[in-house]
PDBML (XML) file of the C-alpha atoms, coordinates in Angstrom:
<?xml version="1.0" encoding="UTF-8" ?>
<PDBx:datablock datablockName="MODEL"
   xmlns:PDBx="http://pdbml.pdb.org/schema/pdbx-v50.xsd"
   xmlns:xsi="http://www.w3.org/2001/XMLSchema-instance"
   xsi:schemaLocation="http://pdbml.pdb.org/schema/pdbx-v50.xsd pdbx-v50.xsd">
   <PDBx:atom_siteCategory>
      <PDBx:atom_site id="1">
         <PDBx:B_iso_or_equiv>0.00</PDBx:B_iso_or_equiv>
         <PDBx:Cartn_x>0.000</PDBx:Cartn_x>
         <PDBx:Cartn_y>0.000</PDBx:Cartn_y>
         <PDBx:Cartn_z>0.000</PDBx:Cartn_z>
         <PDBx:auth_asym_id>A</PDBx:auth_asym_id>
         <PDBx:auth_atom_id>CA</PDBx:auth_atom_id>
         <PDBx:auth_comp_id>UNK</PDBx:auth_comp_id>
         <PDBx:auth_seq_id>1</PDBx:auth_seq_id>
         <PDBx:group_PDB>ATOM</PDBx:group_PDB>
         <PDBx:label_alt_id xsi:nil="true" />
         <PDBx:label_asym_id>A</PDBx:label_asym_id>
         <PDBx:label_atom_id>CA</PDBx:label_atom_id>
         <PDBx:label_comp_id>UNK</PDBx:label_comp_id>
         <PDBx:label_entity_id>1</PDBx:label_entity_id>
         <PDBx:label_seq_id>1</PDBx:label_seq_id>
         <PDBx:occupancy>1.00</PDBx:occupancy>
         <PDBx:pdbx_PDB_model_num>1</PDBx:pdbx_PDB_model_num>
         <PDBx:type_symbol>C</PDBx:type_symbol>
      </PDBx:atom_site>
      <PDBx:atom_site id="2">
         <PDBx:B_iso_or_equiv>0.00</PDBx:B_iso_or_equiv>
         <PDBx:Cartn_x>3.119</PDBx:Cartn_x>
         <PDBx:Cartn_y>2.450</PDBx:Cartn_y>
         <PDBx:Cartn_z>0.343</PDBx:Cartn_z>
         <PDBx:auth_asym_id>A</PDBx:auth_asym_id>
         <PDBx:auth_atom_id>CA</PDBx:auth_atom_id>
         <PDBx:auth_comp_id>UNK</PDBx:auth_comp_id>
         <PDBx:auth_seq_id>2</PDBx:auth_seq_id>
         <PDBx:group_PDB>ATOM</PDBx:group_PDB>
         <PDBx:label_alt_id xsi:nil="true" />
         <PDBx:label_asym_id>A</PDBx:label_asym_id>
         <PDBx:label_atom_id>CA</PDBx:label_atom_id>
         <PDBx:label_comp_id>UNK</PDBx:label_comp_id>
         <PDBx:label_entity_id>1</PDBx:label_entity_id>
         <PDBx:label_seq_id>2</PDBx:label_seq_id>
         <PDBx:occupancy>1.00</PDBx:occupancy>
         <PDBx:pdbx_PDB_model_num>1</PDBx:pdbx_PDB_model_num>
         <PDBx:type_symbol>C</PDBx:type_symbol>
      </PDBx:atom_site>
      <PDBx:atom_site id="3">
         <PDBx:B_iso_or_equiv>0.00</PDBx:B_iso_or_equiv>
         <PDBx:Cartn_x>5.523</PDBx:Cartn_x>
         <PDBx:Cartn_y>3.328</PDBx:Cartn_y>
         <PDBx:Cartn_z>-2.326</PDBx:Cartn_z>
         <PDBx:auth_asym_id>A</PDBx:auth_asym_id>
         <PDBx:auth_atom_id>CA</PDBx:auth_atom_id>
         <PDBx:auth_comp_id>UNK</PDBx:auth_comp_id>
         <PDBx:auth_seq_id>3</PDBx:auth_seq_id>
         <PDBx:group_PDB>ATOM</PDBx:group_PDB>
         <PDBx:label_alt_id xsi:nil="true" />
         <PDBx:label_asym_id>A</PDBx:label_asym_id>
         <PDBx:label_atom_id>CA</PDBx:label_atom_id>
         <PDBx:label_comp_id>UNK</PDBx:label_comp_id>
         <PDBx:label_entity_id>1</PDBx:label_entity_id>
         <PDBx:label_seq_id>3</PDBx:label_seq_id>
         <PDBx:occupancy>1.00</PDBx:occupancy>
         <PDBx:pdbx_PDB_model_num>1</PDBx:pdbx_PDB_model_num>
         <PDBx:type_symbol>C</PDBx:type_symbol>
      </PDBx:atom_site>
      <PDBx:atom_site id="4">
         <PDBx:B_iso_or_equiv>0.00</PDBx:B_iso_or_equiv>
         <PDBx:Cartn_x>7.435</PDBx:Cartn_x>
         <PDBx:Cartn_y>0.150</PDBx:Cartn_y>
         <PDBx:Cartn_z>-3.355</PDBx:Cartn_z>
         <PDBx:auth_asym_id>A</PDBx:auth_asym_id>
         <PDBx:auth_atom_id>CA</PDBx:auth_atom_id>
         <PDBx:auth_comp_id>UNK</PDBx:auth_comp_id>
         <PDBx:auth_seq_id>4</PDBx:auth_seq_id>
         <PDBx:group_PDB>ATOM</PDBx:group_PDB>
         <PDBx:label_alt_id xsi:nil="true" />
         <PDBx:label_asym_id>A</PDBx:label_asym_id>
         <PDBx:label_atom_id>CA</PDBx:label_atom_id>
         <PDBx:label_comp_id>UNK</PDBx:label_comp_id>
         <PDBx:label_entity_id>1</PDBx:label_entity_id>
         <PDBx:label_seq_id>4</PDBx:label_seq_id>
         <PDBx:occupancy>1.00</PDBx:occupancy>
         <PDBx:pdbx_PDB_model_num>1</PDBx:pdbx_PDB_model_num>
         <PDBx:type_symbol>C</PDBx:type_symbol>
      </PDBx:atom_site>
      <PDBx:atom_site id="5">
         <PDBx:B_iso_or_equiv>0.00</PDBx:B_iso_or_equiv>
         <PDBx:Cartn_x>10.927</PDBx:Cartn_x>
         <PDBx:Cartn_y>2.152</PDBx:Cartn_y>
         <PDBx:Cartn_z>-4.325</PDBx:Cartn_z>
         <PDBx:auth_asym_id>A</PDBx:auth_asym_id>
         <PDBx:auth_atom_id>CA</PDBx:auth_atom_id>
         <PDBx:auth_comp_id>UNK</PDBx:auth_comp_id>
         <PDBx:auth_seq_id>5</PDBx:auth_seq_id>
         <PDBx:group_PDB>ATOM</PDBx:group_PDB>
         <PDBx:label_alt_id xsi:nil="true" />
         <PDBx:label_asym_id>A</PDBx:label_asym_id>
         <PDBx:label_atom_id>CA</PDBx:label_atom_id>
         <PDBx:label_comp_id>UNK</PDBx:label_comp_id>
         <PDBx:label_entity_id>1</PDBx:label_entity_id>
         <PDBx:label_seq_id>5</PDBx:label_seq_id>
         <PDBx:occupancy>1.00</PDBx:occupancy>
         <PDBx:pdbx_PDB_model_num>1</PDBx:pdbx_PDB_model_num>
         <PDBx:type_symbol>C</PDBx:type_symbol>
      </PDBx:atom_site>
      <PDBx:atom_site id="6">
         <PDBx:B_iso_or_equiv>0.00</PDBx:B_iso_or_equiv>
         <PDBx:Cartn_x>12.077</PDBx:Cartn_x>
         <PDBx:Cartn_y>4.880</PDBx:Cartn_y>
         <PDBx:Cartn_z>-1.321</PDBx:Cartn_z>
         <PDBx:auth_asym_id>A</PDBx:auth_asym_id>
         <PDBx:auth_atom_id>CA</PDBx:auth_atom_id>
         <PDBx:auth_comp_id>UNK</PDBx:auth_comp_id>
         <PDBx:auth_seq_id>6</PDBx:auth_seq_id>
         <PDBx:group_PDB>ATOM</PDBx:group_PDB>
         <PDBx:label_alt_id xsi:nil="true" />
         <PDBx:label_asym_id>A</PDBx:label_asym_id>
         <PDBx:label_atom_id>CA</PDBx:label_atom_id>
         <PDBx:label_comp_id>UNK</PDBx:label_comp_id>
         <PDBx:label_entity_id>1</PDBx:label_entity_id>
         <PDBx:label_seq_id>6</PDBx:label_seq_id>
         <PDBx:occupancy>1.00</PDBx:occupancy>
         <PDBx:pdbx_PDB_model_num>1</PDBx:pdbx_PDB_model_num>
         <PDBx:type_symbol>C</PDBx:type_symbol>
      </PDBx:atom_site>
      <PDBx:atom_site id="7">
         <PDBx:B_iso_or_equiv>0.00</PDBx:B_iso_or_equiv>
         <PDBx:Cartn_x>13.004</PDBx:Cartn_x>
         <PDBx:Cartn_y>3.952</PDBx:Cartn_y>
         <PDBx:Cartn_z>1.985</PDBx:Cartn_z>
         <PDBx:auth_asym_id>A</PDBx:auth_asym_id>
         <PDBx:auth_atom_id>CA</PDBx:auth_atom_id>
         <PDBx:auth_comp_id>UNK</PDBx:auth_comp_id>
         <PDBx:auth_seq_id>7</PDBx:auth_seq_id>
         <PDBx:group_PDB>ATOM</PDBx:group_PDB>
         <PDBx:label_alt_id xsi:nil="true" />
         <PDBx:label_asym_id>A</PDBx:label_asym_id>
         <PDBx:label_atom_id>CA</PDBx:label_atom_id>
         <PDBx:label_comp_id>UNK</PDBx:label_comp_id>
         <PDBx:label_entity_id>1</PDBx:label_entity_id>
         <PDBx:label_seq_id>7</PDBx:label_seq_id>
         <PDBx:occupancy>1.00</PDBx:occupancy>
         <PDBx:pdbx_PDB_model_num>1</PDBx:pdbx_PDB_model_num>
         <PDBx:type_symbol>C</PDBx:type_symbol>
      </PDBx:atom_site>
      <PDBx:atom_site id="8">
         <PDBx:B_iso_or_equiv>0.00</PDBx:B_iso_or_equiv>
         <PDBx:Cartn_x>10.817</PDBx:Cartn_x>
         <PDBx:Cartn_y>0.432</PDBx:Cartn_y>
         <PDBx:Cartn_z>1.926</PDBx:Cartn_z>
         <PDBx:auth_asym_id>A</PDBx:auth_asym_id>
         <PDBx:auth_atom_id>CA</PDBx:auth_atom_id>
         <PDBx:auth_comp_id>UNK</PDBx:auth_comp_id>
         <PDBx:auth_seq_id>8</PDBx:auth_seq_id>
         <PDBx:group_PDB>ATOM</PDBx:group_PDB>
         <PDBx:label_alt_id xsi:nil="true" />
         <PDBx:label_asym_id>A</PDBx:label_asym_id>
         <PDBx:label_atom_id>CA</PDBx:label_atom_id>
         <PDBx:label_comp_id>UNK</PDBx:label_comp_id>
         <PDBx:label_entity_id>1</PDBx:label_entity_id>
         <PDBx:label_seq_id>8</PDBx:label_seq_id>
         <PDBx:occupancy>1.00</PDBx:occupancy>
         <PDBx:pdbx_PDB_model_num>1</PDBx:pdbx_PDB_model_num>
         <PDBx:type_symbol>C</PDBx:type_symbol>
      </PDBx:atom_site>
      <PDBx:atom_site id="9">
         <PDBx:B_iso_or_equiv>0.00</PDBx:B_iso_or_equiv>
         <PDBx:Cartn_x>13.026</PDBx:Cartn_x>
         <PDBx:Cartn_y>-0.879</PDBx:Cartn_y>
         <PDBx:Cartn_z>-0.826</PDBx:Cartn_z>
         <PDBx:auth_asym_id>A</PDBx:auth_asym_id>
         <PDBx:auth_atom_id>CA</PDBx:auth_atom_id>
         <PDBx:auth_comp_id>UNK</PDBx:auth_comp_id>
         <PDBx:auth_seq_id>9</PDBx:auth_seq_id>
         <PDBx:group_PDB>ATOM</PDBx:group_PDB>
         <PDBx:label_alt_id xsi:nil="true" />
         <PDBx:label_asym_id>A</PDBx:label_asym_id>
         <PDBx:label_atom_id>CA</PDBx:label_atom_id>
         <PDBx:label_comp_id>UNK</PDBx:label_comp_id>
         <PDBx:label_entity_id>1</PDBx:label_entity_id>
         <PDBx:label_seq_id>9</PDBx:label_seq_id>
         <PDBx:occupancy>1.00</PDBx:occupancy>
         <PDBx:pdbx_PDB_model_num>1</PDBx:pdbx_PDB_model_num>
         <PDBx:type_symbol>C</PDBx:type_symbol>
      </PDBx:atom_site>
      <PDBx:atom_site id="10">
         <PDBx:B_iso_or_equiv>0.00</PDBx:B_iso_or_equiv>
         <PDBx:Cartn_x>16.200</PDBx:Cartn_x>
         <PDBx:Cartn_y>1.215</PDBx:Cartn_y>
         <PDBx:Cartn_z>0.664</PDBx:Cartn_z>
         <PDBx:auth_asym_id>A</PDBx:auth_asym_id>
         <PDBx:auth_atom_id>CA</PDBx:auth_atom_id>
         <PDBx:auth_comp_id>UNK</PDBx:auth_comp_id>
         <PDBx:auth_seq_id>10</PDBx:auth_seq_id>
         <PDBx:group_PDB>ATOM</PDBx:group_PDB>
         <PDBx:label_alt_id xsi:nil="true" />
         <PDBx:label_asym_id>A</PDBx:label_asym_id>
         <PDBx:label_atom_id>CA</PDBx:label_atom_id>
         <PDBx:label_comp_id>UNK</PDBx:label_comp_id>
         <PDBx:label_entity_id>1</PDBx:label_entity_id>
         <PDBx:label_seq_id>10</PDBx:label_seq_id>
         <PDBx:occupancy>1.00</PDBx:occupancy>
         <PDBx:pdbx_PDB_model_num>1</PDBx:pdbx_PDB_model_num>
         <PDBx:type_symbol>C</PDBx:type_symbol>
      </PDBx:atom_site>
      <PDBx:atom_site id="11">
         <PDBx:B_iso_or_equiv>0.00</PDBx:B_iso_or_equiv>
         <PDBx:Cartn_x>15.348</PDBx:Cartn_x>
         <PDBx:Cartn_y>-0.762</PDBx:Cartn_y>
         <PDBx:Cartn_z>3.945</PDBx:Cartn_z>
         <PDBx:auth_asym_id>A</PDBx:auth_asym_id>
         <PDBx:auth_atom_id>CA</PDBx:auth_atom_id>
         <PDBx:auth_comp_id>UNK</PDBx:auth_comp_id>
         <PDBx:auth_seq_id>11</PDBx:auth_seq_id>
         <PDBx:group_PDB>ATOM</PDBx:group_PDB>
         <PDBx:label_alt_id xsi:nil="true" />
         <PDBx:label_asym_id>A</PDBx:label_asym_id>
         <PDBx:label_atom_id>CA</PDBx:label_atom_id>
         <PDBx:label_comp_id>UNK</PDBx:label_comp_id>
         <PDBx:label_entity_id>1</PDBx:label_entity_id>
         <PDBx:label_seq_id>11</PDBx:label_seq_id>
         <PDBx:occupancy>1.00</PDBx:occupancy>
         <PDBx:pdbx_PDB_model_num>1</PDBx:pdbx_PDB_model_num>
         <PDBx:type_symbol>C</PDBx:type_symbol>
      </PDBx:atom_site>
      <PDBx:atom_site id="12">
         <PDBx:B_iso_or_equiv>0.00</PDBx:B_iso_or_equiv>
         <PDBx:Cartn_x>14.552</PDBx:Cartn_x>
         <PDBx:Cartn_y>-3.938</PDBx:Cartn_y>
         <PDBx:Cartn_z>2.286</PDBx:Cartn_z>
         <PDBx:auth_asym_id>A</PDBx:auth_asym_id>
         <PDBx:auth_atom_id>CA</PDBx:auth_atom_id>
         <PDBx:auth_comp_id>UNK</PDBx:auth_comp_id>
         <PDBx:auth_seq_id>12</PDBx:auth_seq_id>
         <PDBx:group_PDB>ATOM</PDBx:group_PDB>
         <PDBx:label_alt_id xsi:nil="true" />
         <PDBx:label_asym_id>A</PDBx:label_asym_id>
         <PDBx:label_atom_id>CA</PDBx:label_atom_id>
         <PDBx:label_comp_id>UNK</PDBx:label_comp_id>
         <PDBx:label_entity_id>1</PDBx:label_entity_id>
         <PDBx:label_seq_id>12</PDBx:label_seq_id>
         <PDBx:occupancy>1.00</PDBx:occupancy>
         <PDBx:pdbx_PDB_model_num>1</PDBx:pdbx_PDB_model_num>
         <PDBx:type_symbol>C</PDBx:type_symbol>
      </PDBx:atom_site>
      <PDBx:atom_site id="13">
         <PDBx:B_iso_or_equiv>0.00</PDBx:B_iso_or_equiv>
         <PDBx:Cartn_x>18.058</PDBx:Cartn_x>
         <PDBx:Cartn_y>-4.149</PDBx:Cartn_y>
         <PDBx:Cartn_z>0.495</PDBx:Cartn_z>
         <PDBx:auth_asym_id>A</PDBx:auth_asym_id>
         <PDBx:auth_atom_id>CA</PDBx:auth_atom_id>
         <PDBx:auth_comp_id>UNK</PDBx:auth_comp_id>
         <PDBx:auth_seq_id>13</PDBx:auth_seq_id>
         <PDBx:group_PDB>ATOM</PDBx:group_PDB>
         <PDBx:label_alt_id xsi:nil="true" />
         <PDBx:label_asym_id>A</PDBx:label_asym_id>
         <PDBx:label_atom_id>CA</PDBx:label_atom_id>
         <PDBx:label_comp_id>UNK</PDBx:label_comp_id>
         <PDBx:label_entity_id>1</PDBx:label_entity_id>
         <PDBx:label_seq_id>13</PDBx:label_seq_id>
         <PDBx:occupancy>1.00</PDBx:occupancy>
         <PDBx:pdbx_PDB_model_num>1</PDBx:pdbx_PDB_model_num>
         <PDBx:type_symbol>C</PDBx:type_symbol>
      </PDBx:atom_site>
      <PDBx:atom_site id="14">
         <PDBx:B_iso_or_equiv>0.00</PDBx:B_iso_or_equiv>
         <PDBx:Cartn_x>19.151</PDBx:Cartn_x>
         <PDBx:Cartn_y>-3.634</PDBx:Cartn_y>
         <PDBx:Cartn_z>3.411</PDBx:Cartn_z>
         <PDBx:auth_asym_id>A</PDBx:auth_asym_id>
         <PDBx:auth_atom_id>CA</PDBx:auth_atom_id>
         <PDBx:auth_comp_id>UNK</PDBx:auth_comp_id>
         <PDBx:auth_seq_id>14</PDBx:auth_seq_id>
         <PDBx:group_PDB>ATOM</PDBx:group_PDB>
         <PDBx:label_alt_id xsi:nil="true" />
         <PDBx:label_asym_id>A</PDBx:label_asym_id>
         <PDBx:label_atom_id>CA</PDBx:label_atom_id>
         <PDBx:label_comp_id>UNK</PDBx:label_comp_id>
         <PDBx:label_entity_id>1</PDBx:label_entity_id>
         <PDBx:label_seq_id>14</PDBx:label_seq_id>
         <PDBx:occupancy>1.00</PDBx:occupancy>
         <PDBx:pdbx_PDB_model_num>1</PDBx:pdbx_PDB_model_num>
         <PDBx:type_symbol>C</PDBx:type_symbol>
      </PDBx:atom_site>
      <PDBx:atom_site id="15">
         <PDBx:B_iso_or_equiv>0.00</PDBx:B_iso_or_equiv>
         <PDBx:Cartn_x>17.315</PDBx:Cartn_x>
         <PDBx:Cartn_y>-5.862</PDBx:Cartn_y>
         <PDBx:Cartn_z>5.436</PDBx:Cartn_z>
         <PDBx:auth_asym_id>A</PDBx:auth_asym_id>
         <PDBx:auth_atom_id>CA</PDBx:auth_atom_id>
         <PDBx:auth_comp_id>UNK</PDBx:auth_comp_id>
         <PDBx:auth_seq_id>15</PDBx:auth_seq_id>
         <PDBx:group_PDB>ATOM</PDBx:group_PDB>
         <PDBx:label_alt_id xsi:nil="true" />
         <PDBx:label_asym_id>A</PDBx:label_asym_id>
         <PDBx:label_atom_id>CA</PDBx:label_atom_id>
         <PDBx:label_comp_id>UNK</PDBx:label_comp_id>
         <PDBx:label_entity_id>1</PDBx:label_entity_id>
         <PDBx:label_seq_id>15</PDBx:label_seq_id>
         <PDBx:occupancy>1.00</PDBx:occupancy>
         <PDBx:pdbx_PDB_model_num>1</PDBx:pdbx_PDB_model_num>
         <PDBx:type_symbol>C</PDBx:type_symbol>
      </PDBx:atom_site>
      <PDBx:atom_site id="16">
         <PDBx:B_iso_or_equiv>0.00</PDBx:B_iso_or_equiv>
         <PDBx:Cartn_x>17.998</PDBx:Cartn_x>
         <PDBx:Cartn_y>-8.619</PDBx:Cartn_y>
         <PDBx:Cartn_z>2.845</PDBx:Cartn_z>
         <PDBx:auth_asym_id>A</PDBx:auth_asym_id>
         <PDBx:auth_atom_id>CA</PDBx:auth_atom_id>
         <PDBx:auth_comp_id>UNK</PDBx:auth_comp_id>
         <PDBx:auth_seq_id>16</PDBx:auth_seq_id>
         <PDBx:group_PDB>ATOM</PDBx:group_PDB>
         <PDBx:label_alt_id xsi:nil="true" />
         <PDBx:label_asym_id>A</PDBx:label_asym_id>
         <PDBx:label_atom_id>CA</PDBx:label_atom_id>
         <PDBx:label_comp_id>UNK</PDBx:label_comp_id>
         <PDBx:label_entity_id>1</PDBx:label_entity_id>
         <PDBx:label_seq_id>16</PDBx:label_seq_id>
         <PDBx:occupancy>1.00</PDBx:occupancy>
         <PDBx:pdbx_PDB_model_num>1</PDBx:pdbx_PDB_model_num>
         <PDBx:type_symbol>C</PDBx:type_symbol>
      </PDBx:atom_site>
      <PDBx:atom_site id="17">
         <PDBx:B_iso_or_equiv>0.00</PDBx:B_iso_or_equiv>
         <PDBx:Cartn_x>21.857</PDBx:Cartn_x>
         <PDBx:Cartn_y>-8.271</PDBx:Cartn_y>
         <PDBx:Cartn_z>2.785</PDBx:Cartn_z>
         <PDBx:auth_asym_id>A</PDBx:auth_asym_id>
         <PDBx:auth_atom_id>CA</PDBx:auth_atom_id>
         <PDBx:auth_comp_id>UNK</PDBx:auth_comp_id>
         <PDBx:auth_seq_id>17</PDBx:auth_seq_id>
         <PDBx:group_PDB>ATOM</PDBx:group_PDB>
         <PDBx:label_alt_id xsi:nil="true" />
         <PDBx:label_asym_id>A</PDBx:label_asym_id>
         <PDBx:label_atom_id>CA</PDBx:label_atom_id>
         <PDBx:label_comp_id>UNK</PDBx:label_comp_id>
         <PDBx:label_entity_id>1</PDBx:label_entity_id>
         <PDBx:label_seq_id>17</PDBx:label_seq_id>
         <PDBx:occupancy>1.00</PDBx:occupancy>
         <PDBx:pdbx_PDB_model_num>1</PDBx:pdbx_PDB_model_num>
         <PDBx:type_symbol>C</PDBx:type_symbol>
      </PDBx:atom_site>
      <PDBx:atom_site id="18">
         <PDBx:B_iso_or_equiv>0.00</PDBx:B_iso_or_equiv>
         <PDBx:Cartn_x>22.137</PDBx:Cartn_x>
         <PDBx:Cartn_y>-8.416</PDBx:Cartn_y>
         <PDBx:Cartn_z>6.512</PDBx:Cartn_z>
         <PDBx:auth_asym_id>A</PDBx:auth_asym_id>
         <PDBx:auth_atom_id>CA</PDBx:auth_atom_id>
         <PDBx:auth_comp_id>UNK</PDBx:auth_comp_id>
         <PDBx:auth_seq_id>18</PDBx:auth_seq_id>
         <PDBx:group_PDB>ATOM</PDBx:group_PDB>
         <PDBx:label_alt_id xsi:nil="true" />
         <PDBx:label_asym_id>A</PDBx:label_asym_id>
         <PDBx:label_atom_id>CA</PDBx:label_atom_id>
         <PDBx:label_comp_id>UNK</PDBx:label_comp_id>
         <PDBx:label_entity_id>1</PDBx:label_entity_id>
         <PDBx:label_seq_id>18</PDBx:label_seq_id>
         <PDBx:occupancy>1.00</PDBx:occupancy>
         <PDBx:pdbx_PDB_model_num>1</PDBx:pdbx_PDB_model_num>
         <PDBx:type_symbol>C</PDBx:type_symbol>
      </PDBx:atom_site>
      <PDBx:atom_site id="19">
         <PDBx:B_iso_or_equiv>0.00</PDBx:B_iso_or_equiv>
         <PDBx:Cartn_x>20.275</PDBx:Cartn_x>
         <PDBx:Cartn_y>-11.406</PDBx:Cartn_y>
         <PDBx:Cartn_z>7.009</PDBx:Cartn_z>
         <PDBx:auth_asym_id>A</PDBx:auth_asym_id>
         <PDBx:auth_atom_id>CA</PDBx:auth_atom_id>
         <PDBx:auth_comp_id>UNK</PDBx:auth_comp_id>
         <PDBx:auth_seq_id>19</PDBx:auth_seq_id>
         <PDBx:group_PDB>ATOM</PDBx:group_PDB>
         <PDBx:label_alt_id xsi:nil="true" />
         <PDBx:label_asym_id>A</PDBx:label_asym_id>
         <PDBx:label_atom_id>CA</PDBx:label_atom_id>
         <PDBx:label_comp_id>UNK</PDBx:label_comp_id>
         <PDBx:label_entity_id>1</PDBx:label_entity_id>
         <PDBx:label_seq_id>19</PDBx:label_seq_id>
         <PDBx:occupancy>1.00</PDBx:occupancy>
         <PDBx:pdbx_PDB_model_num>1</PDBx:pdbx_PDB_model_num>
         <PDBx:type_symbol>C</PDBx:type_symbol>
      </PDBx:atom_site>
      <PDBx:atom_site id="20">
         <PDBx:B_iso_or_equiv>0.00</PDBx:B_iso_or_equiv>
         <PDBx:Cartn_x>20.978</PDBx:Cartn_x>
         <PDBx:Cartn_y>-13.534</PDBx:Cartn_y>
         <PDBx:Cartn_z>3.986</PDBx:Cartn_z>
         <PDBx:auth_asym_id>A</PDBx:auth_asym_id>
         <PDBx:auth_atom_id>CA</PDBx:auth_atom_id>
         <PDBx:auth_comp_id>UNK</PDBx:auth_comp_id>
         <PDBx:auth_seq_id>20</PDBx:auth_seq_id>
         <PDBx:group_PDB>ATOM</PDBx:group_PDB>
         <PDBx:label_alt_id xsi:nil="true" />
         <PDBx:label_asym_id>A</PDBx:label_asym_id>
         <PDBx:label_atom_id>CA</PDBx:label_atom_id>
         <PDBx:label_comp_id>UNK</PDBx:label_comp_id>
         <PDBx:label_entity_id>1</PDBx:label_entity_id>
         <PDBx:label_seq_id>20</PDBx:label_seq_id>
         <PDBx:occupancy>1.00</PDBx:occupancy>
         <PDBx:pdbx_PDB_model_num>1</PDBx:pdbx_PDB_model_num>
         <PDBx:type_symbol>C</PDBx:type_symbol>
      </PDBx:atom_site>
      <PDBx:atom_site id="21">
         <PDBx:B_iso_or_equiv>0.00</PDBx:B_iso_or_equiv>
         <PDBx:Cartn_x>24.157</PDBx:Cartn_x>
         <PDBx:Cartn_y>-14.835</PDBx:Cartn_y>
         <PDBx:Cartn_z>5.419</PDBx:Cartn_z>
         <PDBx:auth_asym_id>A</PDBx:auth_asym_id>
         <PDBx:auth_atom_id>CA</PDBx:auth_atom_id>
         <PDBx:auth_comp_id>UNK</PDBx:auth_comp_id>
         <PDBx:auth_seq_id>21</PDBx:auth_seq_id>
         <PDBx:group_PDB>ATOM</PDBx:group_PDB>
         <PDBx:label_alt_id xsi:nil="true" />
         <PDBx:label_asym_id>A</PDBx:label_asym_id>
         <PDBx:label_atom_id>CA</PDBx:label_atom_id>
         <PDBx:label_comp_id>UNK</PDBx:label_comp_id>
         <PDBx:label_entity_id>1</PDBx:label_entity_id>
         <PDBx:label_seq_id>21</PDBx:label_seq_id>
         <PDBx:occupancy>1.00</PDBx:occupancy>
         <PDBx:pdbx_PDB_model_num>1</PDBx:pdbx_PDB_model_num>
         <PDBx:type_symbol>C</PDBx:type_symbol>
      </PDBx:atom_site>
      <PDBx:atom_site id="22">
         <PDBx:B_iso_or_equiv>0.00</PDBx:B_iso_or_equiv>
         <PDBx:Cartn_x>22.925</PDBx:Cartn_x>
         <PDBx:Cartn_y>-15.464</PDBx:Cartn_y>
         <PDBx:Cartn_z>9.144</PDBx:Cartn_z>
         <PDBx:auth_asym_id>A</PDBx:auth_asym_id>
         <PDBx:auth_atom_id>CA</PDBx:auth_atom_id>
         <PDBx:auth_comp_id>UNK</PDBx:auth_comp_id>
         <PDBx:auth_seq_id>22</PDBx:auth_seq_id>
         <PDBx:group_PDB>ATOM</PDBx:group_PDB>
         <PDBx:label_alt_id xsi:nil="true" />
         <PDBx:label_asym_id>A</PDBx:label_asym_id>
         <PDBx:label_atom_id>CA</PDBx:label_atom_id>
         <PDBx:label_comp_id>UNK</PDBx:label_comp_id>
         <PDBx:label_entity_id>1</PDBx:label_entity_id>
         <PDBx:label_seq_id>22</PDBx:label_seq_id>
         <PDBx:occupancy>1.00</PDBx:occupancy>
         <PDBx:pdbx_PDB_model_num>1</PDBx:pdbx_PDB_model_num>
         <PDBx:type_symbol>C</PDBx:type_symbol>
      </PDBx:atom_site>
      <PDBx:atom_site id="23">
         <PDBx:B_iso_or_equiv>0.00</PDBx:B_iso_or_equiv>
         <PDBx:Cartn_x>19.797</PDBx:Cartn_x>
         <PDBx:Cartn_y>-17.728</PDBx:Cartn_y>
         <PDBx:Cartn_z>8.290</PDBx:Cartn_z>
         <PDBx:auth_asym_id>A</PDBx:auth_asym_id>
         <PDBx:auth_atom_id>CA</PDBx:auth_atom_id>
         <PDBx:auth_comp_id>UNK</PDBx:auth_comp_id>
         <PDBx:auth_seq_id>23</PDBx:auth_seq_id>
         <PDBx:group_PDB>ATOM</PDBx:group_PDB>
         <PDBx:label_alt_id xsi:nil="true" />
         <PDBx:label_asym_id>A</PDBx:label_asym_id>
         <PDBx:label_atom_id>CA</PDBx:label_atom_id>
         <PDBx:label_comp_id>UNK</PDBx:label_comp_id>
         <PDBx:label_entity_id>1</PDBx:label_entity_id>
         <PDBx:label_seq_id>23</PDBx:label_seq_id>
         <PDBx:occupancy>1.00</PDBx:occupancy>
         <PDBx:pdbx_PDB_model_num>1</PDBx:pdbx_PDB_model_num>
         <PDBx:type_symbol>C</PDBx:type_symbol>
      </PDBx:atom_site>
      <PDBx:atom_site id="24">
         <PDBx:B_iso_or_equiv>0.00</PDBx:B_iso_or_equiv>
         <PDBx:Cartn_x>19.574</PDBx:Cartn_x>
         <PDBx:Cartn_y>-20.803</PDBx:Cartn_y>
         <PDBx:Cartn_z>6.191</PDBx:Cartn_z>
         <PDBx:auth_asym_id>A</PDBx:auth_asym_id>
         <PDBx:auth_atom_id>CA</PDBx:auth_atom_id>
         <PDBx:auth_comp_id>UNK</PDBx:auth_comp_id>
         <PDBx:auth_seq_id>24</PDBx:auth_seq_id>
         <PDBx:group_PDB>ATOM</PDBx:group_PDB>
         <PDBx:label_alt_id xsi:nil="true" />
         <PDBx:label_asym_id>A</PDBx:label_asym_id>
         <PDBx:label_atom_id>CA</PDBx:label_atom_id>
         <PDBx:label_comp_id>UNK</PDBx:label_comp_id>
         <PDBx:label_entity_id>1</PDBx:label_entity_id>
         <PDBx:label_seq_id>24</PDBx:label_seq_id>
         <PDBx:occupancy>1.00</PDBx:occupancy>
         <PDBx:pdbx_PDB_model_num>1</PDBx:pdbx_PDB_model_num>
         <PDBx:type_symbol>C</PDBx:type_symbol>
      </PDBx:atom_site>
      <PDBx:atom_site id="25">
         <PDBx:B_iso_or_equiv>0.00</PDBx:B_iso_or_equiv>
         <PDBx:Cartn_x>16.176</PDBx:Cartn_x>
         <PDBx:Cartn_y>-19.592</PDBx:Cartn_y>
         <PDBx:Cartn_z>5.096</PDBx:Cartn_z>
         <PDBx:auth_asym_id>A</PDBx:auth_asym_id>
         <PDBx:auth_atom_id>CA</PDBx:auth_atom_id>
         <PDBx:auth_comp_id>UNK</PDBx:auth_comp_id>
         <PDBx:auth_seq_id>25</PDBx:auth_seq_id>
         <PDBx:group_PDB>ATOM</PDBx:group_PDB>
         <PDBx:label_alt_id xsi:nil="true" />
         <PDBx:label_asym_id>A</PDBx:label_asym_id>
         <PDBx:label_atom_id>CA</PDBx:label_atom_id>
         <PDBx:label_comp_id>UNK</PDBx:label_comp_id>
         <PDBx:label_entity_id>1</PDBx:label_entity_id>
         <PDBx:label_seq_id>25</PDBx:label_seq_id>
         <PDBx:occupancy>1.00</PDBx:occupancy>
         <PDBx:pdbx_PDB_model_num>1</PDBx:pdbx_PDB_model_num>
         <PDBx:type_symbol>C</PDBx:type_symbol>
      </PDBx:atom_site>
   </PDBx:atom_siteCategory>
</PDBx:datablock>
C-alpha cells in the first residue's frame, strides 16, 4: 500500500543483505 521504491526498498536491500548470510532460510 506504500511506495514500493524509497526507503521500503532502501530498507529492504538492506534488510535482505544483513540477514541472507545469518539464516539458512
Amino acid at each position: 500500500n506504500a511506495s514500493a521504491a524509497g526507503d521500503q526498498r532502501d530498507w529492504l536491500a538492506a534488510e535482505l543483505a544483513a540477514s541472507r548470510p545469518r539464516y539458512r532460510w
